[in-house]
Protein backbone atom coordinates (compact mmCIF):
# COMPACT_ATOMS: atom_id res chain seq x y z
CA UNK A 1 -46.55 -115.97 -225.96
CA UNK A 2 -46.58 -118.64 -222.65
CA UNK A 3 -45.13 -121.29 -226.22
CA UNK A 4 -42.12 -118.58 -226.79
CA UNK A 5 -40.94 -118.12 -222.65
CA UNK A 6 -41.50 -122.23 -222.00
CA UNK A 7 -39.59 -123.09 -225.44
CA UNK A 8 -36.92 -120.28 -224.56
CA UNK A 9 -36.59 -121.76 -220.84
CA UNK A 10 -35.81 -125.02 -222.44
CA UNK A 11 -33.53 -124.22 -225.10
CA UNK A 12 -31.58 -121.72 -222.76
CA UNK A 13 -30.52 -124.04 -219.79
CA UNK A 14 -29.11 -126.47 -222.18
CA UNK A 15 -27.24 -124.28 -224.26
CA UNK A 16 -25.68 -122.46 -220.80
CA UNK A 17 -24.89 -125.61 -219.65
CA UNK A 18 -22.84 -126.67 -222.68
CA UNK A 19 -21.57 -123.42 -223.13
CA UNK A 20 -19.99 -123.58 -219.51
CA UNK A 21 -18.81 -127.01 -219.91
CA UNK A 22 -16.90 -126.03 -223.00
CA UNK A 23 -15.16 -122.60 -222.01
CA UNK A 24 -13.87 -124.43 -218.63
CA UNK A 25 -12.75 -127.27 -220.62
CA UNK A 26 -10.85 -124.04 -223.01
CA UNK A 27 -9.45 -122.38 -219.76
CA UNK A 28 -8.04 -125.42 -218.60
CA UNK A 29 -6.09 -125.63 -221.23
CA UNK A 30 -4.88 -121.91 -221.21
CA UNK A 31 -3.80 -123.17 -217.24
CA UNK A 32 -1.85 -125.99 -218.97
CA UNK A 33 -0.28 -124.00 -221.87
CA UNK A 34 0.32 -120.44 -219.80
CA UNK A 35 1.78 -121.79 -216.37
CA UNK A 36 1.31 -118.67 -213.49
CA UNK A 37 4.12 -116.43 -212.82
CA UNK A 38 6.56 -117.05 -209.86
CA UNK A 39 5.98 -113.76 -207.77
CA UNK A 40 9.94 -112.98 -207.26
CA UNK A 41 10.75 -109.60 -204.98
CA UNK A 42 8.64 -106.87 -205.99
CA UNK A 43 11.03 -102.98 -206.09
CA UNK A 44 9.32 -100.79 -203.85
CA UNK A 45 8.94 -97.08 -205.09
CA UNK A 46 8.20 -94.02 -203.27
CA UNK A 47 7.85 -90.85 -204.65
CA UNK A 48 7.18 -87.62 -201.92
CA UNK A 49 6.56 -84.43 -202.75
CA UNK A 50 8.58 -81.38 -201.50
CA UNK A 51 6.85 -79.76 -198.73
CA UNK A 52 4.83 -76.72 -199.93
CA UNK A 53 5.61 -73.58 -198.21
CA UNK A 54 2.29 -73.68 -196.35
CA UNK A 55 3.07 -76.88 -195.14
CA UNK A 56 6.36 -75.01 -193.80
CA UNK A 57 4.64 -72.53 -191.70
CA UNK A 58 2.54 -75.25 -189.99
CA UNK A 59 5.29 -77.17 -188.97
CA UNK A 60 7.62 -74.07 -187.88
C-alpha cells in the first residue's frame, strides 16, 4: 500500500508539472491567434414595468 501512495506521489508531480507547462504553452498561442476584443460603447437598455395598481394607491 505505503509502495502505491509513494510511487503515485512521484509519478503525479511530474506529470502536473508537464501537463501545466504544456496547456500554458497551448493558451499562449490561442492569445496570439484570437487577439481580445476592443470594448467599443456598450447600448444601455432599460426596461420598467408599468406601475401596478397597488403601487398606485401607495403613491396617491
Amino acid at each position: 500500500m505505503w509502495i502505491s501512495l509513494i510511487a503515485i506521489g512521484v509519478l503525479s508531480v511530474p506529470f502536473i508539472l508537464i501537463w501545466w507547462r504544456d496547456m500554458d504553452r497551448w493558451a499562449d498561442a490561442e492569445h496570439k491567434r484570437f487577439k481580445p476584443r476592443t470594448q467599443g460603447p456598450q447600448d444601455v437598455v432599460v426596461v420598467k414595468q408599468p406601475p401596478t395598481p397597488a403601487q398606485n394607491e401607495r403613491n396617491n
